[in-house]
C-alpha atoms as a PDB file:
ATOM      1  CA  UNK A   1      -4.025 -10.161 -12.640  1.00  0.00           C
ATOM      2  CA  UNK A   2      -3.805  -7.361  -9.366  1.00  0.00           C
ATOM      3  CA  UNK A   3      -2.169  -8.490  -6.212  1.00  0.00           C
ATOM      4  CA  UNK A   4      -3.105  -6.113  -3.523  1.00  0.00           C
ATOM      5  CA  UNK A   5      -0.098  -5.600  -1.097  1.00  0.00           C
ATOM      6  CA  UNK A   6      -0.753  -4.004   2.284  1.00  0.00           C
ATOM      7  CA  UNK A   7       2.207  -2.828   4.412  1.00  0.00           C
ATOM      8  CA  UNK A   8       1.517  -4.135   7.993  1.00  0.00           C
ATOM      9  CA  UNK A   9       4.699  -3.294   9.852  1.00  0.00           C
ATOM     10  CA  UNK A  10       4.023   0.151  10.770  1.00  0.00           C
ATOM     11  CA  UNK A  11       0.228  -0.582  12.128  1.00  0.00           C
ATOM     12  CA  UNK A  12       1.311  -3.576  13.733  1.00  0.00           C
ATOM     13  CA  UNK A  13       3.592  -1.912  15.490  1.00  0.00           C
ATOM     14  CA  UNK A  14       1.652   1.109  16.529  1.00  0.00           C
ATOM     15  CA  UNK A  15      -1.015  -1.482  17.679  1.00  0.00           C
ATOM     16  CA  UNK A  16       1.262  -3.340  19.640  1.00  0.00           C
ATOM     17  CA  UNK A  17       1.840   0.072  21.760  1.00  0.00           C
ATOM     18  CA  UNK A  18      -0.926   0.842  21.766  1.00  0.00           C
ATOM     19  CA  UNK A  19      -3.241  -0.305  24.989  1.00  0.00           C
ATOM     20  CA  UNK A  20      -6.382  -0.725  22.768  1.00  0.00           C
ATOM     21  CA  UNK A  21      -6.414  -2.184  19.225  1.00  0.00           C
ATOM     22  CA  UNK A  22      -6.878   0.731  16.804  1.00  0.00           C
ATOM     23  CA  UNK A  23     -10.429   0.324  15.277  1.00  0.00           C
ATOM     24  CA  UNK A  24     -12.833   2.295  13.151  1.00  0.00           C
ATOM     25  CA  UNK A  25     -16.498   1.443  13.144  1.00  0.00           C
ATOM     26  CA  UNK A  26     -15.997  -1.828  14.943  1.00  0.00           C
ATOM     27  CA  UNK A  27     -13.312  -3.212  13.053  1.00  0.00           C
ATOM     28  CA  UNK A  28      -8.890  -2.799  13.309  1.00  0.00           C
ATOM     29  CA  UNK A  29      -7.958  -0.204  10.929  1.00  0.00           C
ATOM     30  CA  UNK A  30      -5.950  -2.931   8.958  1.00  0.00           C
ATOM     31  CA  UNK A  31      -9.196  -4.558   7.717  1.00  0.00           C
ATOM     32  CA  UNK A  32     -10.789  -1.425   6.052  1.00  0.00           C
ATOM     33  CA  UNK A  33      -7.045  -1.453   3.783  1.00  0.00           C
ATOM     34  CA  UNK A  34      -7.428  -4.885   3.157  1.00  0.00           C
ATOM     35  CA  UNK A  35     -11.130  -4.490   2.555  1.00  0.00           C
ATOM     36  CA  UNK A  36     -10.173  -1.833  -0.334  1.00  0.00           C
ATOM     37  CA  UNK A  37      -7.530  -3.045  -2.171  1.00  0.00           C
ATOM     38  CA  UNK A  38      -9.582  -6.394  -1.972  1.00  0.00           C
ATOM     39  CA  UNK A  39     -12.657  -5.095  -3.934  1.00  0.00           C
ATOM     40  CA  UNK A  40     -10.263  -4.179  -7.070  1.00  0.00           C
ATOM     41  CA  UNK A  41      -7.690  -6.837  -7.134  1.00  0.00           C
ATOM     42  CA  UNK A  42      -7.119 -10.774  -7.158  1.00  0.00           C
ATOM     43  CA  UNK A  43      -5.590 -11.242  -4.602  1.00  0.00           C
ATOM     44  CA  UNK A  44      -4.528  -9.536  -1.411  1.00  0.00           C
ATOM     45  CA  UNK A  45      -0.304  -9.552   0.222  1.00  0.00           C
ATOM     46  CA  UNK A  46      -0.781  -8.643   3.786  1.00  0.00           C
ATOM     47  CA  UNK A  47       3.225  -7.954   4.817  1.00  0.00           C
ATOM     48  CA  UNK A  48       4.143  -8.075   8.481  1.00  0.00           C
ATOM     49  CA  UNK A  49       7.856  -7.994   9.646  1.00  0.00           C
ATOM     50  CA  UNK A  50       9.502 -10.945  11.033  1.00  0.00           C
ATOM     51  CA  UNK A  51       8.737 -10.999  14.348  1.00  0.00           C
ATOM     52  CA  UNK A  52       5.279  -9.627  14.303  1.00  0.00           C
ATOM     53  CA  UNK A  53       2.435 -11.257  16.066  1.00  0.00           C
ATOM     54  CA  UNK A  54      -0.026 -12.758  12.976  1.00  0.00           C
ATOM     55  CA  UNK A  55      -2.939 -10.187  11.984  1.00  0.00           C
ATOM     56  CA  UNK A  56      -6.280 -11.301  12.521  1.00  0.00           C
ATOM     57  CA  UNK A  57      -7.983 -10.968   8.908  1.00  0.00           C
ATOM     58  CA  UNK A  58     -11.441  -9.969   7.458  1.00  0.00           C
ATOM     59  CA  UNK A  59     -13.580 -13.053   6.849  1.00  0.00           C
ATOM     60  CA  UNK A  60     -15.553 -11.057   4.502  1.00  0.00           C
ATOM     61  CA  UNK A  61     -12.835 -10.496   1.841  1.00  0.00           C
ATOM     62  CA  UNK A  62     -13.777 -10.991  -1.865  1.00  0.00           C
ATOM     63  CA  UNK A  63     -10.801 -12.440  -2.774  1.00  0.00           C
ATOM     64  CA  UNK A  64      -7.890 -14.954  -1.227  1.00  0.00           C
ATOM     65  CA  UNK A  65      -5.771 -12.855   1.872  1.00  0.00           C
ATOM     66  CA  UNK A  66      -2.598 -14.247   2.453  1.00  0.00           C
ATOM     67  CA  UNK A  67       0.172 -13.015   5.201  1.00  0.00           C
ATOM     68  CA  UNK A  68       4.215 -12.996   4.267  1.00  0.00           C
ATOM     69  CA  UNK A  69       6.963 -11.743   6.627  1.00  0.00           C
ATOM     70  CA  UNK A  70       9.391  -9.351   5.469  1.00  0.00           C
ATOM     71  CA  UNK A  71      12.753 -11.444   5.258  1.00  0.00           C
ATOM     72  CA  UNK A  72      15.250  -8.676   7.122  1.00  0.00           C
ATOM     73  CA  UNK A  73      13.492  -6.797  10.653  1.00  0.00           C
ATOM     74  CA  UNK A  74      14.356  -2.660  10.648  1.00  0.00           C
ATOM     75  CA  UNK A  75      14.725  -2.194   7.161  1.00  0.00           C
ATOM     76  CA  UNK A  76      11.061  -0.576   6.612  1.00  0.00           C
ATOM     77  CA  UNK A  77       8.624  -0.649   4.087  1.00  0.00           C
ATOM     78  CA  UNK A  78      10.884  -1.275   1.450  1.00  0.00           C
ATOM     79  CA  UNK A  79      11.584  -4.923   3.036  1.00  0.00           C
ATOM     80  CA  UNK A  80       8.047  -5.153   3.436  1.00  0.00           C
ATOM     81  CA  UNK A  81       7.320  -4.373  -0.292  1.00  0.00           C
ATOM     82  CA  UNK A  82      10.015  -6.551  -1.266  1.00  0.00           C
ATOM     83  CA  UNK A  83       8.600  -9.468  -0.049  1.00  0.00           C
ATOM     84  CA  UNK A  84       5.052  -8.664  -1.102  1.00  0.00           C
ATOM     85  CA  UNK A  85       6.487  -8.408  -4.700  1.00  0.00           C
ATOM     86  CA  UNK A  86       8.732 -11.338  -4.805  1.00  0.00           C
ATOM     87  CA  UNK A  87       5.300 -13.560  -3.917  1.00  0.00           C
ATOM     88  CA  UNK A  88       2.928 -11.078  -5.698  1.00  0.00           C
ATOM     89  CA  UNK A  89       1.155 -13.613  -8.501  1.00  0.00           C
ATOM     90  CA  UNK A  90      -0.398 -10.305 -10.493  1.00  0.00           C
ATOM     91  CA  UNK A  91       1.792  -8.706 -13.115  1.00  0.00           C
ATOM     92  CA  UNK A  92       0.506  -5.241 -11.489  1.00  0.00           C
ATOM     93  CA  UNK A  93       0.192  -4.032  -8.039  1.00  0.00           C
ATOM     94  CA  UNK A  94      -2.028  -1.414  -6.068  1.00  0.00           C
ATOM     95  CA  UNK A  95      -0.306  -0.888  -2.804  1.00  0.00           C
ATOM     96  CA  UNK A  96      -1.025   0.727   0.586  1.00  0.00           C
ATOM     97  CA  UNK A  97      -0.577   0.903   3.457  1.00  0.00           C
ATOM     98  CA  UNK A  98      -2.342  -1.001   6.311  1.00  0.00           C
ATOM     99  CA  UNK A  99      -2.947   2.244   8.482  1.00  0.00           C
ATOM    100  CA  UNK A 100      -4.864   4.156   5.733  1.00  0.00           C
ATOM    101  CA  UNK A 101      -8.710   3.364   6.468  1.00  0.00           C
ATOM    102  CA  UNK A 102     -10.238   5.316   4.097  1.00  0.00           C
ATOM    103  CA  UNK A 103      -9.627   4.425   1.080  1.00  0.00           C
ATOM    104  CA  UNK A 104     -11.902   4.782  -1.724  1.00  0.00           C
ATOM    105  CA  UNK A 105     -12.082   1.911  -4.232  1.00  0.00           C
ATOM    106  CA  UNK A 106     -12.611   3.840  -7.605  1.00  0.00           C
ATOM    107  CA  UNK A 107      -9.326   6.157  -7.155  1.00  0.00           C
ATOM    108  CA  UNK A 108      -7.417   2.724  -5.952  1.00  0.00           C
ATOM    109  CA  UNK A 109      -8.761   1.492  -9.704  1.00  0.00           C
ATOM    110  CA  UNK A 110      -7.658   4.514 -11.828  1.00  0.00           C
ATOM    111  CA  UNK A 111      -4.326   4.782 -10.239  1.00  0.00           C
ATOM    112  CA  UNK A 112      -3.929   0.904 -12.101  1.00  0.00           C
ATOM    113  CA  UNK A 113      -6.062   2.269 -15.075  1.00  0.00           C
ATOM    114  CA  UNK A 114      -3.541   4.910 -15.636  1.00  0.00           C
ATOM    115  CA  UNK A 115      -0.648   2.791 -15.107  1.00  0.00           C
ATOM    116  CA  UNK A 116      -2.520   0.181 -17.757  1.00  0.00           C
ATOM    117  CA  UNK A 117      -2.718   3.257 -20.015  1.00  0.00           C
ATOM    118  CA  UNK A 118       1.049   3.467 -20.671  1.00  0.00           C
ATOM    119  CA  UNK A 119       2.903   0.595 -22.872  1.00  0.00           C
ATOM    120  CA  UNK A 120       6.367   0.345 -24.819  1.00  0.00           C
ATOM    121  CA  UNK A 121       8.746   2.807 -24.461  1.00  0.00           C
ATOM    122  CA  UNK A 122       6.263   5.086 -22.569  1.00  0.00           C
ATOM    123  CA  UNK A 123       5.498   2.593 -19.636  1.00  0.00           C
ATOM    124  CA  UNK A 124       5.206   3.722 -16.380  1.00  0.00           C
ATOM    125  CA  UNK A 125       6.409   1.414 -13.551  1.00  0.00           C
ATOM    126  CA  UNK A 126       4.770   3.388 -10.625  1.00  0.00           C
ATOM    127  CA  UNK A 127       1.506   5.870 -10.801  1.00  0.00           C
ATOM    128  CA  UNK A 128       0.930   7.470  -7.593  1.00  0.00           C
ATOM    129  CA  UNK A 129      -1.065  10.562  -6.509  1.00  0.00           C
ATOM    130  CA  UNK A 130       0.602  14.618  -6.069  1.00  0.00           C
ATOM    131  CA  UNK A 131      -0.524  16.129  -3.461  1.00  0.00           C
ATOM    132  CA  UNK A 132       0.529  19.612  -2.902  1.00  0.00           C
ATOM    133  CA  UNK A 133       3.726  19.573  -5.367  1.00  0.00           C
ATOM    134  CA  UNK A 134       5.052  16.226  -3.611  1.00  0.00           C
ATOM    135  CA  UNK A 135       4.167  12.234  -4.477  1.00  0.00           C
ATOM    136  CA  UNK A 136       2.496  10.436  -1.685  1.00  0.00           C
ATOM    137  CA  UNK A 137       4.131   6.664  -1.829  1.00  0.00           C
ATOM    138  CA  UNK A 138       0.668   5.128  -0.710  1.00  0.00           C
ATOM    139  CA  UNK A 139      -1.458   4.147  -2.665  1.00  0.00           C
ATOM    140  CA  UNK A 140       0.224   3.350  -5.705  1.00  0.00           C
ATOM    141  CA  UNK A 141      -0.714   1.133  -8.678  1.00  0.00           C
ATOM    142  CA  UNK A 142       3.110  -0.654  -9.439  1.00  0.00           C
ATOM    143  CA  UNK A 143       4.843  -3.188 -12.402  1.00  0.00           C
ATOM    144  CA  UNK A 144       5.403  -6.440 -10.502  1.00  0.00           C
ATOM    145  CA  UNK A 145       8.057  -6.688 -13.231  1.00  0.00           C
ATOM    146  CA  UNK A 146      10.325  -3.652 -13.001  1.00  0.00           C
ATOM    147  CA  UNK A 147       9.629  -3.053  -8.905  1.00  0.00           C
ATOM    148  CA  UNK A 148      10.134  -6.075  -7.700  1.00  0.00           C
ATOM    149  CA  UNK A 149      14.119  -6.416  -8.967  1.00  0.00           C
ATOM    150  CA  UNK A 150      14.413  -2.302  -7.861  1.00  0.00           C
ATOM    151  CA  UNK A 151      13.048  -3.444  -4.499  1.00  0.00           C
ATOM    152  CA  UNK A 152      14.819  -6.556  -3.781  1.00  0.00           C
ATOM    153  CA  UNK A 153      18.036  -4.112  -4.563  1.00  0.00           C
ATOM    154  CA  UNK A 154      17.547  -1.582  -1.731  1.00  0.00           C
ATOM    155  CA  UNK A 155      16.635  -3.834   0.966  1.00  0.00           C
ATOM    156  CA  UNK A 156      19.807  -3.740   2.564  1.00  0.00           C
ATOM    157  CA  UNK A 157      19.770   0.105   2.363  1.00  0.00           C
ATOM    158  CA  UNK A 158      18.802   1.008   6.293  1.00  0.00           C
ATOM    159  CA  UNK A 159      17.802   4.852   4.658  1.00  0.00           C
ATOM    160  CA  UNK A 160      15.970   4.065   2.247  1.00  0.00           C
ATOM    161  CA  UNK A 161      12.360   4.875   1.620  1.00  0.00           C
ATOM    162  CA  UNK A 162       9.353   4.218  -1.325  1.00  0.00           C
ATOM    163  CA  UNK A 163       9.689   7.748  -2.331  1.00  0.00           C
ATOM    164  CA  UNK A 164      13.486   7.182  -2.671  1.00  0.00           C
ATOM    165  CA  UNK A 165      12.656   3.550  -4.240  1.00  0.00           C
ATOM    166  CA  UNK A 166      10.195   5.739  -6.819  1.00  0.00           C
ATOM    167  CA  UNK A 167      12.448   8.016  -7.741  1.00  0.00           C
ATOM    168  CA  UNK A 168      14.952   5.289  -9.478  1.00  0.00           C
ATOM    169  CA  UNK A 169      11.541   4.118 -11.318  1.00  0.00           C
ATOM    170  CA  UNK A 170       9.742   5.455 -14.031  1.00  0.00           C
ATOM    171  CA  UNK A 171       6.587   7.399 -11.813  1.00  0.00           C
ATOM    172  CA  UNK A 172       3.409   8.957 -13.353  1.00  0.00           C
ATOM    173  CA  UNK A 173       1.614  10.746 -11.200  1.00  0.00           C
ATOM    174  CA  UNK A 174      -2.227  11.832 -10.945  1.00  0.00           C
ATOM    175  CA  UNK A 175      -2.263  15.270  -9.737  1.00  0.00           C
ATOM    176  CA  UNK A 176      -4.804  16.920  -7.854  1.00  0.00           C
ATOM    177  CA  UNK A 177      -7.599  17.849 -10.035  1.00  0.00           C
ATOM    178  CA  UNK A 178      -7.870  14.489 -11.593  1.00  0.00           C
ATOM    179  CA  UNK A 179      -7.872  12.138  -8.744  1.00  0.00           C
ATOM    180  CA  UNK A 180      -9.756  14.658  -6.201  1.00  0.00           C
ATOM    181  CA  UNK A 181     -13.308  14.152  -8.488  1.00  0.00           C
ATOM    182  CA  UNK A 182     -13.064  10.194  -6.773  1.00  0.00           C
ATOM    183  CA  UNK A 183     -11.807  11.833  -3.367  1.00  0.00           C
ATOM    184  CA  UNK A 184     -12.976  14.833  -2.642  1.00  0.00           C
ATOM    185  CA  UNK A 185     -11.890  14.734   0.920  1.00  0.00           C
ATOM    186  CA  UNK A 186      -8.677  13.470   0.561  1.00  0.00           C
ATOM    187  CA  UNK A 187      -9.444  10.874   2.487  1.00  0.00           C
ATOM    188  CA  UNK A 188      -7.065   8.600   0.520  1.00  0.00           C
ATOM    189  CA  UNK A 189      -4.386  10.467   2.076  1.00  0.00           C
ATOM    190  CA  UNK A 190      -5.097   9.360   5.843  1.00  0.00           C
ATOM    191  CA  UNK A 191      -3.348   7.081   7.954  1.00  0.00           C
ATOM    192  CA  UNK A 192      -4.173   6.486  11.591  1.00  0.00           C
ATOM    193  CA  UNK A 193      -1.148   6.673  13.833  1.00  0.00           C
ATOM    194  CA  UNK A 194      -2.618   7.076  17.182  1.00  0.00           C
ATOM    195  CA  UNK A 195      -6.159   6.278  18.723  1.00  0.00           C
ATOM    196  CA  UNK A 196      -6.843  10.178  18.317  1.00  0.00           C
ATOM    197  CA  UNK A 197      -6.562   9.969  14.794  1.00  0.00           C
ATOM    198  CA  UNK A 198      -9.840   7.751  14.214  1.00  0.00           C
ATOM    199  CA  UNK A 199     -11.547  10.970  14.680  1.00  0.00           C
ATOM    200  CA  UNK A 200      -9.702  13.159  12.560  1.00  0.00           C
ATOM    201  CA  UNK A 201      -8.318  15.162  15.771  1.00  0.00           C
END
C-alpha cells in the first residue's frame, strides 16, 4: 500500500499572504499535488500545521484525502512529514510538496518502482531525483518503516531540513538522464511561491 503525503504548511502559508488564492487553470495549486500523488497511491496525507485554516480539497480524487496537523508549529517540513508518517497506513510513501503543480504521474511511480527495486541489505529508505549534482527533497518515494522513527527524532531540531533528514537515511537517487525521459521539462522540479510563478516568470 502508497500513502501519498503532501506538505501543506508552506502553500498555506504563502496563500494566506497572499491577496488572491494561488491557482493554476482554475484550481489552488494544492489540488494539482494532491491530484498527482492521488493517481499512484492509496491514499492521500494532506499535512497542514497547527494553526492553519483547513484546505479546501479536490472532490475528484481517486482515492480517500485526509488532512492531519503537524503536532509542534515552526518546526517545518520535517514536523509536517512526521505526522504524515506516524498516520501514513502504506508501508511506502511518495511525497511532495503541496506547492509543486506540475507533477507528472509516471516519474512520481518510478521514484517508488526504484525504491521497490532494492530489498535486504541493499534497501533504500529514500529515492529522490539529482538535479544538477544536488538531491531535490520533493518528490520522493520513502520506507514508512525506517522514516517515520528518523522523522519523529528530529522534530524538535528548529534547523533541521529533509535534505538533512535524508542524509541520516539510506538515499538512492535517479539522476538526470533517467528520470528526465518522464520529464523532459523539469517540470517536477517547480513549486509556485508567488502569483508570478504560475506563469513561469
Amino acid at each position: 500500500m502508497v500513502t501519498g503525503i503532501v506538505l501543506a504548511g508552506g502553500s498555506e502559508r504563502r496563500s494566506a499572504v497572499d491577496a488572491t488564492p494561488v491557482e493554476i487553470g482554475g484550481r489552488p495549486i494544492l489540488h494539482h499535488a494532491i491530484l498527482a500523488v492521488a493517481s499512484i497511491a492509496d491514499e492521500v496525507v494532506v499535512v497542514i500545521t497547527p494553526d492553519a485554516g483547513r484546505p479546501r480539497l479536490p472532490s475528484d480524487a481517486a482515492v480517500r484525502v485526509r488532512v492531519v496537523r503537524a503536532a509542534v508549529g515552526g518546526r517545518g517540513p520535517i514536523a509536517e512529514l512526521a505526522a504524515a508518517l506516524a498516520e501514513a497506513r502504506g508501508d511506502r510513501a511518495i511525497l511532495v510538496g503541496g506547492d509543486q503543480p506540475s507533477l507528472p504521474p509516471a516519474l512520481l511511480d518510478e521514484l517508488l518502482l526504484w525504491l521497490d527495486s532494492t530489498s535486504g541489505s541493499n534497501a533504500l529508505d529514500v529515492v529522490v531525483l539529482s538535479d544538477r549534482g544536488s538531491i531535490r527533497p520533493s518528490p520522493a518515494a520513502l520506507r514508512v518503516s525506517t522514516v517515520g522513527p528518523a522523522a519523529a527524532a528530529m522534530v524538535d531540531d528548529v534547523a533541521g531540513s529533509l535534505v538533512g533528514l535524508f542524509e541520516r537515511l539510506r538515499v538512492g537517487t535517479l539522476e538526470p538522464e533517467r528520470w528526465r525521459v518522464l520529464d523532459p521539462q523539469g517540470a517536477s522540479l517547480r513549486d509556485v511561491d508567488t502569483l508570478e510563478d504560475r506563469s513561469g516568470r
